[in-house]
C-alpha atoms as a PDB file:
ATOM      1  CA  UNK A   1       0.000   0.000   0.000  1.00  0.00           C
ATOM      2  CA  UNK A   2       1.330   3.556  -0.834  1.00  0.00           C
ATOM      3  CA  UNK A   3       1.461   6.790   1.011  1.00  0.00           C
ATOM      4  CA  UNK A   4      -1.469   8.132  -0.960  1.00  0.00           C
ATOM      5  CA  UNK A   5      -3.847   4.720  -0.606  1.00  0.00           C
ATOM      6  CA  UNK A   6      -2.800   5.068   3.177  1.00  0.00           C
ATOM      7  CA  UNK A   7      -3.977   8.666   3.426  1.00  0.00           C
ATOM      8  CA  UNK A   8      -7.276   7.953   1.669  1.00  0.00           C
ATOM      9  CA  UNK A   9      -7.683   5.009   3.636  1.00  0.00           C
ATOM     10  CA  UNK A  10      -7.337   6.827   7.001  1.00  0.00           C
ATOM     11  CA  UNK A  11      -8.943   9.947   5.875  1.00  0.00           C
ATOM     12  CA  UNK A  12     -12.259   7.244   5.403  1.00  0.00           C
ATOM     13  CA  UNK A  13     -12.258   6.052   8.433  1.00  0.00           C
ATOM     14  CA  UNK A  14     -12.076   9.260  10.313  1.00  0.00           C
ATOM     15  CA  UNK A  15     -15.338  10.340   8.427  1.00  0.00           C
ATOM     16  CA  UNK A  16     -17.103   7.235   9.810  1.00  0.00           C
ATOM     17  CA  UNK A  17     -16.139   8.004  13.195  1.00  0.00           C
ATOM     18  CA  UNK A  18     -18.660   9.732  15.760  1.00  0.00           C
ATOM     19  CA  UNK A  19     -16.856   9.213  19.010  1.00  0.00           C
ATOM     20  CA  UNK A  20     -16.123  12.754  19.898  1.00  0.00           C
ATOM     21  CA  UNK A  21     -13.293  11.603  22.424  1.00  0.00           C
ATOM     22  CA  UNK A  22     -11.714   9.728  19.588  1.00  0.00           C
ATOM     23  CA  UNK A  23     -12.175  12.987  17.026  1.00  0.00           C
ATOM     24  CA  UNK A  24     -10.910  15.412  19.813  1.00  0.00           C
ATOM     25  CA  UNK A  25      -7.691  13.350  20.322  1.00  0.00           C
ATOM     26  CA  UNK A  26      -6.958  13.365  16.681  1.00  0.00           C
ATOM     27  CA  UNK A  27      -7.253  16.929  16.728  1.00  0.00           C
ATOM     28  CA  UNK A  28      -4.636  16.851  19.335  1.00  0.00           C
ATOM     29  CA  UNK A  29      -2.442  14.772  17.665  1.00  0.00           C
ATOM     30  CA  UNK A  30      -3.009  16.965  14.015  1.00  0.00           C
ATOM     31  CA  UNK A  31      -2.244  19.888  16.278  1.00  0.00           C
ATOM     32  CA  UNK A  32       0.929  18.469  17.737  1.00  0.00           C
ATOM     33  CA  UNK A  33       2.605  17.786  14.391  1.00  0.00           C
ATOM     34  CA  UNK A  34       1.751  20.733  12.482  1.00  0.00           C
ATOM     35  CA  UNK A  35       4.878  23.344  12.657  1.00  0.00           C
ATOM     36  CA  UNK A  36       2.951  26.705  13.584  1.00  0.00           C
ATOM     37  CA  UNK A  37       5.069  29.873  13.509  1.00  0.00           C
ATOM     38  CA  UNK A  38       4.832  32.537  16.105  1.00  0.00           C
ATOM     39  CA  UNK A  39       4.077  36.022  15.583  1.00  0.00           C
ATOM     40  CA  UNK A  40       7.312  36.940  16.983  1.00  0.00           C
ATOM     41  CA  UNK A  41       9.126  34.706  14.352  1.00  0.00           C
ATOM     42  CA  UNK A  42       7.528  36.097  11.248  1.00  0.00           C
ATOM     43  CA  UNK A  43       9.152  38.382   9.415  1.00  0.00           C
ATOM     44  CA  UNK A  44       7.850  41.693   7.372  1.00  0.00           C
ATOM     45  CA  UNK A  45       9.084  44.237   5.559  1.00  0.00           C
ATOM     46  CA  UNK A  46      11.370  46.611   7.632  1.00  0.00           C
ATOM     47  CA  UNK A  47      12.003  44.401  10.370  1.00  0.00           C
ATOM     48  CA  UNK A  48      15.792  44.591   9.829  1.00  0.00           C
ATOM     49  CA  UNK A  49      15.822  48.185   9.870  1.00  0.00           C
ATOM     50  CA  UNK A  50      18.277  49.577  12.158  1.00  0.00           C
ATOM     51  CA  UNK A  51      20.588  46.382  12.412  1.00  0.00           C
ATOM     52  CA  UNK A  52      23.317  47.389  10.061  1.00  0.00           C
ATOM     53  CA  UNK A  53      24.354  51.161  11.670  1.00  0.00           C
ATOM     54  CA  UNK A  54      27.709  51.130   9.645  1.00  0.00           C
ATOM     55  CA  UNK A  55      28.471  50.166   6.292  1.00  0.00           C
ATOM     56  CA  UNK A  56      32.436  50.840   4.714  1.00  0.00           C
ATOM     57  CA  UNK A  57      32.906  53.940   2.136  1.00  0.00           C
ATOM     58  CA  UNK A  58      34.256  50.662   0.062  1.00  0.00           C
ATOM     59  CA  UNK A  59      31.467  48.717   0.196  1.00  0.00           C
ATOM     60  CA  UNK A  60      30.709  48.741  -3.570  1.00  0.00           C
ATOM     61  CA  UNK A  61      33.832  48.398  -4.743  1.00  0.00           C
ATOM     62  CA  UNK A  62      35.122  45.161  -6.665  1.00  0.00           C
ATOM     63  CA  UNK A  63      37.053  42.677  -4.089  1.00  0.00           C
ATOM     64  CA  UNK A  64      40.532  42.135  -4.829  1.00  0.00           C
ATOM     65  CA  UNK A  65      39.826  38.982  -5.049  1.00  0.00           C
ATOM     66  CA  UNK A  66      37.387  38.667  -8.001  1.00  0.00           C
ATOM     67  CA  UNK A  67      40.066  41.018 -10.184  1.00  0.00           C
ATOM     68  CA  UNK A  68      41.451  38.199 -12.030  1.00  0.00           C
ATOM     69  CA  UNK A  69      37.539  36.990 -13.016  1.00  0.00           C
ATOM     70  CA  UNK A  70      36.756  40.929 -14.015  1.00  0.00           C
ATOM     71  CA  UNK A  71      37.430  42.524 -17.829  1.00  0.00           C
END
């Protein structure tokens, strides 16, 4: 039996059932494995504003290193 024959099969069986004990811990268990990301970890636009306070009068020129690769 495959993964998606599995899935189907389970996802049956959970239709058919009315035990709301048995649903509720399912729940739990669907909860537990499902990665959920808190609001602190989310990024947005802007949020690394302020981090970088210096940046090098050089910054955008070529690296010495690269010279050989360059026309």
């Amino acid at each position: 039996m495959n993964t998606k024959e599995l899935k189907y099969e389970l996802i049956n069986k959970i239709i058919n059932l009315t035990d709301i004990q048995i649903l509720s811990q399912i729940d739990k268990l669907l909860t537990q494995t499902q990665p959920s990301l808190s609001k602190e970890n989310k990024r947005y636009a802007g949020c690394g504003k302020g981090i970088f306070t210096y940046i090098s009068d050089d910054f955008d020129e070529p690296l010495d290193d690269f010279k050989e690769y360059m026309p």
